[in-house]
C-alpha atoms as a PDB file:
ATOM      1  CA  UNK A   1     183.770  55.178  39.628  1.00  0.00           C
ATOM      2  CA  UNK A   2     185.181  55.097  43.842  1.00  0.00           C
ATOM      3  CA  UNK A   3     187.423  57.922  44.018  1.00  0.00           C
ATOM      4  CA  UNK A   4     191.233  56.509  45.446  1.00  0.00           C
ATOM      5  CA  UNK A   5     192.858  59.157  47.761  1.00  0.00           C
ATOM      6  CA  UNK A   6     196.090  60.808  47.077  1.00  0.00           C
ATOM      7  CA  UNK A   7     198.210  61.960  49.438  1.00  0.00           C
ATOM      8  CA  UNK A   8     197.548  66.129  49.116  1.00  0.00           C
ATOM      9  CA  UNK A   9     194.802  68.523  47.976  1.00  0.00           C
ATOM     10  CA  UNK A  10     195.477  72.183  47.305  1.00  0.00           C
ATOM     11  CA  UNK A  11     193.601  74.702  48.913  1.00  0.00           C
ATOM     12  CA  UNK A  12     193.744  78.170  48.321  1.00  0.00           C
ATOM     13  CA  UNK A  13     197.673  78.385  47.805  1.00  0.00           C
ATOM     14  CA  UNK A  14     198.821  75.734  49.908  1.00  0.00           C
ATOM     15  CA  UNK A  15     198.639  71.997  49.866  1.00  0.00           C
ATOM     16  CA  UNK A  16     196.880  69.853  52.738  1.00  0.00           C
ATOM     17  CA  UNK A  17     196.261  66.124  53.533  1.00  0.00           C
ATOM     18  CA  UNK A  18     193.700  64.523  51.275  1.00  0.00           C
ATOM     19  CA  UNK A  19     191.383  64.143  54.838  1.00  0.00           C
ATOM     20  CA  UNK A  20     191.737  67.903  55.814  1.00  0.00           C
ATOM     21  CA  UNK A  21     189.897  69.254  52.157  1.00  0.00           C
ATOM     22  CA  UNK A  22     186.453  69.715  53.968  1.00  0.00           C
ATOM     23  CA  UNK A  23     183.888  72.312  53.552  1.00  0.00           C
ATOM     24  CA  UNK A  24     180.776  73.283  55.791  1.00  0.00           C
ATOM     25  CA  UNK A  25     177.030  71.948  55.373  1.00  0.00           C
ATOM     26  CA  UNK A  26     176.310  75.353  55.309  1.00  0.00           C
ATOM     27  CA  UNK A  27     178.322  76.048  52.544  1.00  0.00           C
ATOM     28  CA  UNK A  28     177.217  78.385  49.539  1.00  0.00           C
ATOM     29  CA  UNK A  29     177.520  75.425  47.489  1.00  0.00           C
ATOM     30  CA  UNK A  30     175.975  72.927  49.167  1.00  0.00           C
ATOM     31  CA  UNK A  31     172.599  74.400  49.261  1.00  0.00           C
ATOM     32  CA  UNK A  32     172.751  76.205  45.587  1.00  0.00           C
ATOM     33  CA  UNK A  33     175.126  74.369  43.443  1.00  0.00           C
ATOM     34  CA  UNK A  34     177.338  77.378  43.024  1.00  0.00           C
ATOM     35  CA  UNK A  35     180.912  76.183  42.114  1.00  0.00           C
ATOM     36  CA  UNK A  36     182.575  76.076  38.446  1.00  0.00           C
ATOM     37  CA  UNK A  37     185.314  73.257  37.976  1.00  0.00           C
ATOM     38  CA  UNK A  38     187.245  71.615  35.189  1.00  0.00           C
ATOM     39  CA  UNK A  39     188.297  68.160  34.531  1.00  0.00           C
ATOM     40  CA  UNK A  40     191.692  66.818  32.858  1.00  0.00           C
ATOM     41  CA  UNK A  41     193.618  64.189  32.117  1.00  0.00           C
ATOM     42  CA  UNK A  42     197.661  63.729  32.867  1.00  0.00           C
ATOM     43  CA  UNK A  43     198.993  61.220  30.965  1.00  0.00           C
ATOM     44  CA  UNK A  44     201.889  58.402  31.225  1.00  0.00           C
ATOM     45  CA  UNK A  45     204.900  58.786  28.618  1.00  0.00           C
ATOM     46  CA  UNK A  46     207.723  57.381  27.898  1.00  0.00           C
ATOM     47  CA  UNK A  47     209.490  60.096  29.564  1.00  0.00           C
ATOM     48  CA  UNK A  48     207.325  60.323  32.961  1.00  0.00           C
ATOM     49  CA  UNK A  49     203.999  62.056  32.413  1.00  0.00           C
ATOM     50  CA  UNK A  50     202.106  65.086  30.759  1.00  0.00           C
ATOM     51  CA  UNK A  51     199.406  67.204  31.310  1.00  0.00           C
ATOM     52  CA  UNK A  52     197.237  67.829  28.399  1.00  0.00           C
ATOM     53  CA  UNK A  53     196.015  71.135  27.549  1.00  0.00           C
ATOM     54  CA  UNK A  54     196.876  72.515  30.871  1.00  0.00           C
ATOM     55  CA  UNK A  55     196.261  76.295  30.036  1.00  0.00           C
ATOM     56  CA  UNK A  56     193.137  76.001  27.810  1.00  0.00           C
ATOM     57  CA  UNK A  57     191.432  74.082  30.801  1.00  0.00           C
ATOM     58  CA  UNK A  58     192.371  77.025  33.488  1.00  0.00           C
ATOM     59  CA  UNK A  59     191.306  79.460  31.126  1.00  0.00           C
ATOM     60  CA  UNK A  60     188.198  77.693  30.832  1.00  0.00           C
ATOM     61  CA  UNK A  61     188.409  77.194  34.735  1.00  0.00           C
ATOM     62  CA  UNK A  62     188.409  81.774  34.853  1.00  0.00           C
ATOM     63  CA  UNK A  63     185.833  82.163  32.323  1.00  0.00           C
ATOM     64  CA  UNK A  64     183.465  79.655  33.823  1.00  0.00           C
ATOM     65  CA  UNK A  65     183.995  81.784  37.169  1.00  0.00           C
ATOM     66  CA  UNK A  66     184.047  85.194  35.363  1.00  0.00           C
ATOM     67  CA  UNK A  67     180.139  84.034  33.982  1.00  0.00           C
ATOM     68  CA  UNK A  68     178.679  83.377  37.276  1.00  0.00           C
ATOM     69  CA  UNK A  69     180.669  86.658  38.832  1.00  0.00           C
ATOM     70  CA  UNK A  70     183.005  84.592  41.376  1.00  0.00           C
ATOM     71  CA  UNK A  71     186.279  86.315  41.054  1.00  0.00           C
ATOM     72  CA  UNK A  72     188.962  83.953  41.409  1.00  0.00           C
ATOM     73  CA  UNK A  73     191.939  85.164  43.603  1.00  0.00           C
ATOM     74  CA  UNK A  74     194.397  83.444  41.268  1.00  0.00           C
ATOM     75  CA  UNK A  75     195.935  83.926  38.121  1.00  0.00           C
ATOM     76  CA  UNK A  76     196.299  81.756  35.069  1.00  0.00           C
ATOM     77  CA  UNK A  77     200.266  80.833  35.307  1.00  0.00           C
ATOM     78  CA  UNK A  78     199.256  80.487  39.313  1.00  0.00           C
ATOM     79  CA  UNK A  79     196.477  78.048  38.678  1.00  0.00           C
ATOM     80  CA  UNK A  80     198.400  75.749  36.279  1.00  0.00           C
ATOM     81  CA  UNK A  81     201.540  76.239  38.242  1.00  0.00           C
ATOM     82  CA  UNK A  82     199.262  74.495  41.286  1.00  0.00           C
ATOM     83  CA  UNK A  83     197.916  71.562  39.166  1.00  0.00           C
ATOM     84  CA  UNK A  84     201.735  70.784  38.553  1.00  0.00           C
ATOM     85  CA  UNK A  85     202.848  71.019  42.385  1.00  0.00           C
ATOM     86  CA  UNK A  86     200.284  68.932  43.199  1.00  0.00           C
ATOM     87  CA  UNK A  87     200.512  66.100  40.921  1.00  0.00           C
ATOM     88  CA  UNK A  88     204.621  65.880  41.605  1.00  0.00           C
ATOM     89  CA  UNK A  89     203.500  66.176  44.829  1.00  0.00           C
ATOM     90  CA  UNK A  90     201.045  62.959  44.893  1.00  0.00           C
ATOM     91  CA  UNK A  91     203.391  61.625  42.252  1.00  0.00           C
ATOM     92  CA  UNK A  92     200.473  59.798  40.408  1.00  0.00           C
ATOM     93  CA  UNK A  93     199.875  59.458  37.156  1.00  0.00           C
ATOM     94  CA  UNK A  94     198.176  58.663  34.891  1.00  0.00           C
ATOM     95  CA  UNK A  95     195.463  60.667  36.864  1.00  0.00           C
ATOM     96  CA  UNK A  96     192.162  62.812  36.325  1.00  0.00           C
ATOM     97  CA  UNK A  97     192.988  66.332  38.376  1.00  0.00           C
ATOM     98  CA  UNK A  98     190.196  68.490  39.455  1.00  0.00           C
ATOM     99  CA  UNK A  99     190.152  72.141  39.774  1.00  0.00           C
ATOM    100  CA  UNK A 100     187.262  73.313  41.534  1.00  0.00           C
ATOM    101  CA  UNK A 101     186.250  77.032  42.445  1.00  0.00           C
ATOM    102  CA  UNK A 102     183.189  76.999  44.806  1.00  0.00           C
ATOM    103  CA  UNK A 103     181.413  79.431  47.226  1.00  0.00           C
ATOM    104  CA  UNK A 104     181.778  78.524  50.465  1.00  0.00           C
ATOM    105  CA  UNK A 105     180.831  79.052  54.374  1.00  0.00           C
ATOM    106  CA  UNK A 106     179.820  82.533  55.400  1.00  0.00           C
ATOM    107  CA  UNK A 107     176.073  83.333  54.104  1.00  0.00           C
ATOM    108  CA  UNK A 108     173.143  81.875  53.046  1.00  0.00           C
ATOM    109  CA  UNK A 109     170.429  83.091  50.278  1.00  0.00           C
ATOM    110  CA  UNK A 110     170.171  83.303  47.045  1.00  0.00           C
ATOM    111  CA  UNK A 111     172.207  86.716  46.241  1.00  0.00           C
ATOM    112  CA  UNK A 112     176.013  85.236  46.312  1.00  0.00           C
ATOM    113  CA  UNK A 113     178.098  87.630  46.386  1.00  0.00           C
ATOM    114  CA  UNK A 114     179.293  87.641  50.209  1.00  0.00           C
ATOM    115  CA  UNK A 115     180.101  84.100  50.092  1.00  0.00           C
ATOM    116  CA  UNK A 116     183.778  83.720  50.275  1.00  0.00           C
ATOM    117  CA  UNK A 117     185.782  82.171  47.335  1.00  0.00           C
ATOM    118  CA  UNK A 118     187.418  78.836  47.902  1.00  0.00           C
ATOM    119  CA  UNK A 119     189.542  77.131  45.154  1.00  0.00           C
ATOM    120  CA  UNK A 120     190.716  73.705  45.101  1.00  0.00           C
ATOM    121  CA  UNK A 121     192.354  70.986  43.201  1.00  0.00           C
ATOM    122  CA  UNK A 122     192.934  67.258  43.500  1.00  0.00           C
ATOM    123  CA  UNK A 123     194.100  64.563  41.624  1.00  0.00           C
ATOM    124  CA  UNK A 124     193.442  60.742  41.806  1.00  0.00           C
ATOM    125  CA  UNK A 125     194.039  57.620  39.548  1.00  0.00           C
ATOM    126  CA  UNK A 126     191.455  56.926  37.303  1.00  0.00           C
ATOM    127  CA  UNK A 127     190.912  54.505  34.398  1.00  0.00           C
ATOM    128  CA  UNK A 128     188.426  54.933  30.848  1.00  0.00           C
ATOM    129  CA  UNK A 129     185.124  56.450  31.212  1.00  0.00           C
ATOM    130  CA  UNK A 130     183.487  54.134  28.791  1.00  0.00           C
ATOM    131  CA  UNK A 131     184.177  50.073  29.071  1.00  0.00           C
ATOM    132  CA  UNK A 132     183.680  49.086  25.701  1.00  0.00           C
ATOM    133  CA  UNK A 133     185.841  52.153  24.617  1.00  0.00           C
ATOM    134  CA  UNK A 134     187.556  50.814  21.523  1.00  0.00           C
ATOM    135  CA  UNK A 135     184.625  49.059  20.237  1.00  0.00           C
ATOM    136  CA  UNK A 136     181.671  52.140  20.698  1.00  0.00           C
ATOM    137  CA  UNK A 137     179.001  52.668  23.208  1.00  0.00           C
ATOM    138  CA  UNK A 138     175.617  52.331  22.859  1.00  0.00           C
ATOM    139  CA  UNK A 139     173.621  55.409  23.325  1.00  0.00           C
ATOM    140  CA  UNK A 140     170.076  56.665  23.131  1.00  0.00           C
ATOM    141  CA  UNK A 141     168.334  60.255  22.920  1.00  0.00           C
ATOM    142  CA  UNK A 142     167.655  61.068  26.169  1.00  0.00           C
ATOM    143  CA  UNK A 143     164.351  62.309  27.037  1.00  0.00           C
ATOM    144  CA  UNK A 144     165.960  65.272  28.887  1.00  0.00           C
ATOM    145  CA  UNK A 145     166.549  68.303  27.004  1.00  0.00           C
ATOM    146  CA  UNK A 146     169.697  70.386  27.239  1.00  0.00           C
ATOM    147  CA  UNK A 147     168.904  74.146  28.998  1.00  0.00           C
ATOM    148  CA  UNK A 148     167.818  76.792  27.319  1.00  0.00           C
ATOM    149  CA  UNK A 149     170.576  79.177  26.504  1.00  0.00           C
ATOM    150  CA  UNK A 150     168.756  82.586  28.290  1.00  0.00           C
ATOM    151  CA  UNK A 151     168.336  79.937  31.495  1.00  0.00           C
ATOM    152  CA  UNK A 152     171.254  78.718  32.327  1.00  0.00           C
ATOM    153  CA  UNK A 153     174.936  79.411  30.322  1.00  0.00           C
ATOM    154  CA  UNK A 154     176.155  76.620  28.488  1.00  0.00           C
ATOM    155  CA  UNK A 155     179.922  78.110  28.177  1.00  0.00           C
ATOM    156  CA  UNK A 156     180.097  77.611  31.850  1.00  0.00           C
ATOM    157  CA  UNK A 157     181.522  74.785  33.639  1.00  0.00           C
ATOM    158  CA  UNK A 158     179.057  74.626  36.086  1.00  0.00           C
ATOM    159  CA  UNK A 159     178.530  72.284  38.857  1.00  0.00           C
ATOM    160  CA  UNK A 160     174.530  73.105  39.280  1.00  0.00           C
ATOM    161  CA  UNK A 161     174.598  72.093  35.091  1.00  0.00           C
ATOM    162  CA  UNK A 162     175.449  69.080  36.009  1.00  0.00           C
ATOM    163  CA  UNK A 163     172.087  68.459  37.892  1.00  0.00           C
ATOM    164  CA  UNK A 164     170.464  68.178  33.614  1.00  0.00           C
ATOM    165  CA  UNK A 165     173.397  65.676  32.983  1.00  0.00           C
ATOM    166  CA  UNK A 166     173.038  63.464  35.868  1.00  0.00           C
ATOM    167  CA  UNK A 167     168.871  63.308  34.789  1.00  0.00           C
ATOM    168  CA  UNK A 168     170.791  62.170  31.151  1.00  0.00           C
ATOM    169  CA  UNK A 169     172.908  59.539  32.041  1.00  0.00           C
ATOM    170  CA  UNK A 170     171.025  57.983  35.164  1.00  0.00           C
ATOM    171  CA  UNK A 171     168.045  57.086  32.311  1.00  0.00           C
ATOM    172  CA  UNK A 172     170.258  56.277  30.455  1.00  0.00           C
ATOM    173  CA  UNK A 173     171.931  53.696  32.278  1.00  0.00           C
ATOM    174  CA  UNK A 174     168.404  52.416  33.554  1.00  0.00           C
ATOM    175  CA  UNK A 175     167.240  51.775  30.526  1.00  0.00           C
ATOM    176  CA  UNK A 176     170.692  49.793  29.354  1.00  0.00           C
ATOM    177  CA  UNK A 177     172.524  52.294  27.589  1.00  0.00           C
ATOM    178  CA  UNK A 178     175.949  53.272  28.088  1.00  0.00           C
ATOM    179  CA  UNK A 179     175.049  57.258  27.860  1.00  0.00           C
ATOM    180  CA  UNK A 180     172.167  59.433  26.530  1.00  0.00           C
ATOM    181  CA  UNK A 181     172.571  62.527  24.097  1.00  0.00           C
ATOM    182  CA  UNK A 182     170.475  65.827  24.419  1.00  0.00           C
ATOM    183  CA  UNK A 183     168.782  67.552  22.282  1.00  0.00           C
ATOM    184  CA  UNK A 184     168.464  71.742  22.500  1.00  0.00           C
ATOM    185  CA  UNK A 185     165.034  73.422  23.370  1.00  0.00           C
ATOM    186  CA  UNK A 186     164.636  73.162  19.282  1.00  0.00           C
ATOM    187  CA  UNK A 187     164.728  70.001  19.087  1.00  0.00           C
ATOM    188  CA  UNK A 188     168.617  69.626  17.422  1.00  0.00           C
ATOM    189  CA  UNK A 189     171.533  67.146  18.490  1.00  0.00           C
ATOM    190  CA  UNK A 190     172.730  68.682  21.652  1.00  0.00           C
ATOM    191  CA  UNK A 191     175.818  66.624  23.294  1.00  0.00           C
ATOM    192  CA  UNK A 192     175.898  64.080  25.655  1.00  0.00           C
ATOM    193  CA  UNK A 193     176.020  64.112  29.584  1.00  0.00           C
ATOM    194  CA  UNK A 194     179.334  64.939  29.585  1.00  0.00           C
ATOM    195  CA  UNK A 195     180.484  64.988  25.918  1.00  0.00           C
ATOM    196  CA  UNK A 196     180.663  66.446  22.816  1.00  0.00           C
ATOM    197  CA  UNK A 197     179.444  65.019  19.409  1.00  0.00           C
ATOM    198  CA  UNK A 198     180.532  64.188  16.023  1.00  0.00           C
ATOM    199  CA  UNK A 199     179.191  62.591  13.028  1.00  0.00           C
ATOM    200  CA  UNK A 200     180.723  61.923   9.633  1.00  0.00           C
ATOM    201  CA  UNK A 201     178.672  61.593   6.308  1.00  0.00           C
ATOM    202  CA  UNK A 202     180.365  61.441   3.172  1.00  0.00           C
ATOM    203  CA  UNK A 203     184.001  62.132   4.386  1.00  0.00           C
ATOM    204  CA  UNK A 204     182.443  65.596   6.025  1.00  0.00           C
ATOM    205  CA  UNK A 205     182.723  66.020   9.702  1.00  0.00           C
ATOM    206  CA  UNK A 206     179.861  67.545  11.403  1.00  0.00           C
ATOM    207  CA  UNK A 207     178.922  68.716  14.919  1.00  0.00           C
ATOM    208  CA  UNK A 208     176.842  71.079  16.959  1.00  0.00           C
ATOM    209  CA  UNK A 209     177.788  74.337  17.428  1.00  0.00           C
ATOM    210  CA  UNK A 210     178.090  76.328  20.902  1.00  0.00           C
ATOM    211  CA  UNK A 211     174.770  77.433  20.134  1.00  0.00           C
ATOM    212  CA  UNK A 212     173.550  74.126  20.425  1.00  0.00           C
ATOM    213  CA  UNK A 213     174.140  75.342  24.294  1.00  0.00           C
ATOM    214  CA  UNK A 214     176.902  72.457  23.852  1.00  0.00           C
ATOM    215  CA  UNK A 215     180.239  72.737  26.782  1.00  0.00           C
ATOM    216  CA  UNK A 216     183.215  75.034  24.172  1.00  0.00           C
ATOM    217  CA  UNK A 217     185.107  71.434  25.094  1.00  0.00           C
ATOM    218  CA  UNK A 218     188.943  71.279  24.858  1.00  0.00           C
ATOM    219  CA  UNK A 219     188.830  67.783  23.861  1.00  0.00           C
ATOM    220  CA  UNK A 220     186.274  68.961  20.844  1.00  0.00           C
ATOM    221  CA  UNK A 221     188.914  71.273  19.800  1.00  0.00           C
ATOM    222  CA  UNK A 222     191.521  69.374  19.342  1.00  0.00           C
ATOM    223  CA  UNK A 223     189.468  67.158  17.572  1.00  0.00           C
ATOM    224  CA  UNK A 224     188.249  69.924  15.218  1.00  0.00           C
ATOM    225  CA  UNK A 225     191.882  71.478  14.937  1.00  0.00           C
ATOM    226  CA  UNK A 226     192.985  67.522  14.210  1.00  0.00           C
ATOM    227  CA  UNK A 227     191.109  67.044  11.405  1.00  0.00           C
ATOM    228  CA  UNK A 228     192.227  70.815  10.096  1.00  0.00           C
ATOM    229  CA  UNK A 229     195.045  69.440  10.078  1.00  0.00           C
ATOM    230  CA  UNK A 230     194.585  66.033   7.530  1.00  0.00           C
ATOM    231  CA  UNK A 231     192.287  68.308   5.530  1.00  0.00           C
ATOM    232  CA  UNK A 232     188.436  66.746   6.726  1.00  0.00           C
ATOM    233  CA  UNK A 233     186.053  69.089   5.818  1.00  0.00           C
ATOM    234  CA  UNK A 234     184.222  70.246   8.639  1.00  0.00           C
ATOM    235  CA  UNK A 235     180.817  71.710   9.072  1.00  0.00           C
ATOM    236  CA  UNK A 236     179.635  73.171  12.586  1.00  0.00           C
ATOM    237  CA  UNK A 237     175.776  73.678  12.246  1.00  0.00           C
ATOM    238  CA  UNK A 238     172.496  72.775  13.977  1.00  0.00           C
ATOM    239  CA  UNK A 239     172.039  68.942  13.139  1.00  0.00           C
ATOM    240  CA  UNK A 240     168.388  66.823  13.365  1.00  0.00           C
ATOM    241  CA  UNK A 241     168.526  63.931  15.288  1.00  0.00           C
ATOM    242  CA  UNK A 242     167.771  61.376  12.656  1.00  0.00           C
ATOM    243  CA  UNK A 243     170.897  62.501  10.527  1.00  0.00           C
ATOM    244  CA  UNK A 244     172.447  60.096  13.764  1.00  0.00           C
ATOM    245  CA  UNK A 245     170.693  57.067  12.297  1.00  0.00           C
ATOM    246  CA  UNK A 246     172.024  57.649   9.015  1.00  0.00           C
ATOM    247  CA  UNK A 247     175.627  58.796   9.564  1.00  0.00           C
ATOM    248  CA  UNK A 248     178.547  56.973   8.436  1.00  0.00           C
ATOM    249  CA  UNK A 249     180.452  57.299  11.739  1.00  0.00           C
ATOM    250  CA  UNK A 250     179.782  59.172  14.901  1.00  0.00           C
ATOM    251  CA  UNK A 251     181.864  59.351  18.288  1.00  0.00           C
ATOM    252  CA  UNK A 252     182.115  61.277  21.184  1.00  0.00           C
ATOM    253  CA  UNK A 253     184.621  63.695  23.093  1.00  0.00           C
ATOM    254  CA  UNK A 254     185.960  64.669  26.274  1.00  0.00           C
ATOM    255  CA  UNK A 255     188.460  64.741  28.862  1.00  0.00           C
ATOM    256  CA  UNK A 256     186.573  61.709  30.607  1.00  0.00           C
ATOM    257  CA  UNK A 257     185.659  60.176  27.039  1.00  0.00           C
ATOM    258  CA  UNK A 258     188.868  61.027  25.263  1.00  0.00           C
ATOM    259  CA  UNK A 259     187.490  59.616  21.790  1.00  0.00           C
ATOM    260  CA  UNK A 260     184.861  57.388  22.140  1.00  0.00           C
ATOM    261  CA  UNK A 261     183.327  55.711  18.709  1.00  0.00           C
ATOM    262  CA  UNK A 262     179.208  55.344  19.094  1.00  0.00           C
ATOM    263  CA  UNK A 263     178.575  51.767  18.189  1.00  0.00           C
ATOM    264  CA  UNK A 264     174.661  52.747  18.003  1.00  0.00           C
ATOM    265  CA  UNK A 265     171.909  55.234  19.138  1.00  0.00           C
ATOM    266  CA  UNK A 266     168.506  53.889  20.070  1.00  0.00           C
ATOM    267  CA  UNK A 267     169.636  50.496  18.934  1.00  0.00           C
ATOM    268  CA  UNK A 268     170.267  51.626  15.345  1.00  0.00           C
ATOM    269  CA  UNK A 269     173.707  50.337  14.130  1.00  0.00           C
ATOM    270  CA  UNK A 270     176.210  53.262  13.280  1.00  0.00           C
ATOM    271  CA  UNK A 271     177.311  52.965   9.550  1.00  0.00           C
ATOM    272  CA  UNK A 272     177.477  50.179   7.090  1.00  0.00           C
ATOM    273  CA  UNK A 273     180.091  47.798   9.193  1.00  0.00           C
ATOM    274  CA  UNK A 274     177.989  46.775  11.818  1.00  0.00           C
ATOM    275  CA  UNK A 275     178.633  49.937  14.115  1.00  0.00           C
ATOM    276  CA  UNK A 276     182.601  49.383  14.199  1.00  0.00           C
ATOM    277  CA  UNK A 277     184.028  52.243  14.247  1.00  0.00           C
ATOM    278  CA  UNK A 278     184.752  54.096  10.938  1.00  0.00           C
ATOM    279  CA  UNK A 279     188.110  55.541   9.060  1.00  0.00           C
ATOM    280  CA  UNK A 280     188.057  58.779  10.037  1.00  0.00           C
ATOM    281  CA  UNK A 281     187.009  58.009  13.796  1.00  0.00           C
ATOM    282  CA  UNK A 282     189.910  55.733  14.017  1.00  0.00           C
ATOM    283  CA  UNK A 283     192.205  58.093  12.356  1.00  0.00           C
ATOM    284  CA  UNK A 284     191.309  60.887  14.774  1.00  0.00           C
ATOM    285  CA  UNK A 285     191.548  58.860  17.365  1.00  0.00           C
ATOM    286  CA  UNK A 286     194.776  57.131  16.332  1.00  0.00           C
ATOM    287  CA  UNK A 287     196.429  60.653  16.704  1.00  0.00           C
ATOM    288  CA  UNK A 288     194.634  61.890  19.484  1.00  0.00           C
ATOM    289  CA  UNK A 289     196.053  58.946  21.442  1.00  0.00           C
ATOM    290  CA  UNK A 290     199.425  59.162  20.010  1.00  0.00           C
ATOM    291  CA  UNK A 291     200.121  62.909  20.881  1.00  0.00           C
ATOM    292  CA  UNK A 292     198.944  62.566  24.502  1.00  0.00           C
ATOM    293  CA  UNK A 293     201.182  59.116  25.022  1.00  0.00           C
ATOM    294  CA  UNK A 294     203.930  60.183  23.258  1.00  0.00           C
ATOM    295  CA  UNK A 295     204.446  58.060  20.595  1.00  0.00           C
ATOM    296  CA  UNK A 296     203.671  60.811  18.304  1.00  0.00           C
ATOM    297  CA  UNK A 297     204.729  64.400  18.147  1.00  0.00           C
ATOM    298  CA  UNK A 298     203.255  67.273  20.257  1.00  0.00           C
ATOM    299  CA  UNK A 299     202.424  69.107  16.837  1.00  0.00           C
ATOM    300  CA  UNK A 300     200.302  71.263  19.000  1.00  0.00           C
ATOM    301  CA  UNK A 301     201.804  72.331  21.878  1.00  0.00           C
ATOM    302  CA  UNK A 302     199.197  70.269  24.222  1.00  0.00           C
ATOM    303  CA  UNK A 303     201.009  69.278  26.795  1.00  0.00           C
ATOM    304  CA  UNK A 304     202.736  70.164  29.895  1.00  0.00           C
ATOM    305  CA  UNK A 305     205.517  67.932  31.220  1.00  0.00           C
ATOM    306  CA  UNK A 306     205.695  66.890  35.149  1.00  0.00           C
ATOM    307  CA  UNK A 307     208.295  65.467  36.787  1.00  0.00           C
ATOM    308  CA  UNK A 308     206.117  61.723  38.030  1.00  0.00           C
ATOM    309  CA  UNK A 309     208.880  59.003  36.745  1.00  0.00           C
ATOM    310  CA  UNK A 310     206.879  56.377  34.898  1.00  0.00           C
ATOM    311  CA  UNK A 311     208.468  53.359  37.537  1.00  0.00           C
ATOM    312  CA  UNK A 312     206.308  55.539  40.052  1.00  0.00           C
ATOM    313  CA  UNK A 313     203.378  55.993  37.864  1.00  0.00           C
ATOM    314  CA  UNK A 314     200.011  54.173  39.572  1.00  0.00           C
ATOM    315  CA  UNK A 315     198.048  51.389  36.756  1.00  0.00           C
ATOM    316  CA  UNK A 316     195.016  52.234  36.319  1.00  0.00           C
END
């Protein structure tokens, strides 16, 4: 999807025209994919607009960059303090924002650890990941594995991960699918390229655990702490991949995804209504939607109001 500019980018503490956020060719991270960075979604309200999850994502953002030993020169209530100048700042929303800490100009090799620290965050309009959002995607098992948890660590928001996902999703999409799901080294239900994954069977939710070397998703949680919350029994355990065909429902999550229903996988209809999407999909998803568009109430504590007046907000 083209990226639209905004007007500012912050950069290490300060913010700076959209055109000035530029990094060397010899940059750390162009050469060894060494960067950790988060993605979230600020929502239109009734009321202006509201970040969701703000702190859980730049706590994920620290503990992505404490894995790969990049010490971030920024606090928690400095990081999510940032996001918040910068999207009153480019007054747009809705928008995706992008936190991104990276290893920049300075040395080459593949020992990091003199490579300077450079953190950065942008924001920009953006629409649903999915097109046929409401009515499920059609998926397939990719051929790609997910890593091997002693290769590379799964709990990390990694930009150099990303390198298995795009493998994922560009099959995928040549083969006419919408997205591709991974399996682990074992041989069990993964996630997708950039999602996590549910199924229901018999009123049970089920998905793969962090050992699955699945992303700890914020999105996922929610989810899971949604459906606490209306009493679903939930299972988290290593799932086969046929137990796909023969679900009742299954869906995907993410910040990019929100909640996406799976209309099929491998061209096998999802359920016993054709692949629409189930009860307890659209029940999850019914509240998921209403808490971050305020039409239902922040139970949770998820989001973080900003001062973008809706008359000013950018359609996407």
């Amino acid at each position: 999807m083209p990226i639209q500019p905004t007007a500012n980018i912050w950069r290490n503490g300060e913010l700076i025209a959209w055109d000035r956020a530029q990094i060397h060719v010899m940059s750390h991270v162009v050469h060894y994919g060494s960067s950790v960075f988060e993605g979230i979604r600020c929502y239109t309200q009734r009321a202006g607009a509201a970040i969701f999850r703000l702190p859980e994502h730049m706590q994920r953002l620290i503990d992505s960059a404490k894995i790969y030993r990049m010490p971030v020169p920024y606090s928690l209530d400095q990081l999510a303090s940032a996001v918040v100048d910068l999207v009153e700042a480019n007054r747009v929303a809705p928008c995706y924002i992008r936190p991104i800490v990276l290893r920049g100009y300075g040395e080459t090799g593949v020992n990091p650890r003199n490579a300077p620290i450079d953190v950065y965050i942008a924001n920009y309009p953006w629409g649903k990941y999915f097109a046929d959002h409401e009515q499920g995607a059609d998926v397939c098992i990719s051929s790609w594995n997910r890593l091997a948890p002693n290769t590379m660590p799964s709990l990390a928001k990694a930009g150099a991960n990303y390198m298995n996902s795009q493998l994922i999703r560009m099959e995928a999409d040549i083969n006419g699918y919408a997205e591709g799901i991974a399996l682990d080294v074992n041989g069990y239900l993964s996630e997708g390229s950039g999602e996590n994954l549910f199924l229901v069977r018999g009123g049970t939710l089920y998905t793969t655990p962090l050992a699955n070397s699945v992303l700890n998703g914020i999105t996922r949680d929610a989810i899971l702490t949604l459906a606490r919350h209306f009493g679903i029994p939930i299972v988290e355990q290593a799932l086969p991949r046929e137990l796909l065909y023969i679900c009742d429902e299954a869906f995907f999550t993410g910040t990019a995804a929100e909640v996406t229903p799976l209309r099929s996988v491998d061209r096998i209809l999802i359920g016993k209504d054709a692949g629409r999407p189930g009860p307890i999909t659209r029940q999850l998803a019914q509240e998921f939607f209403g808490i971050v568009n305020g039409t239902v109430p922040d139970r949770f504590n998820w989001l973080t109001h900003v001062n973008v007046p809706v008359t000013e907000a950018v359609s996407v």
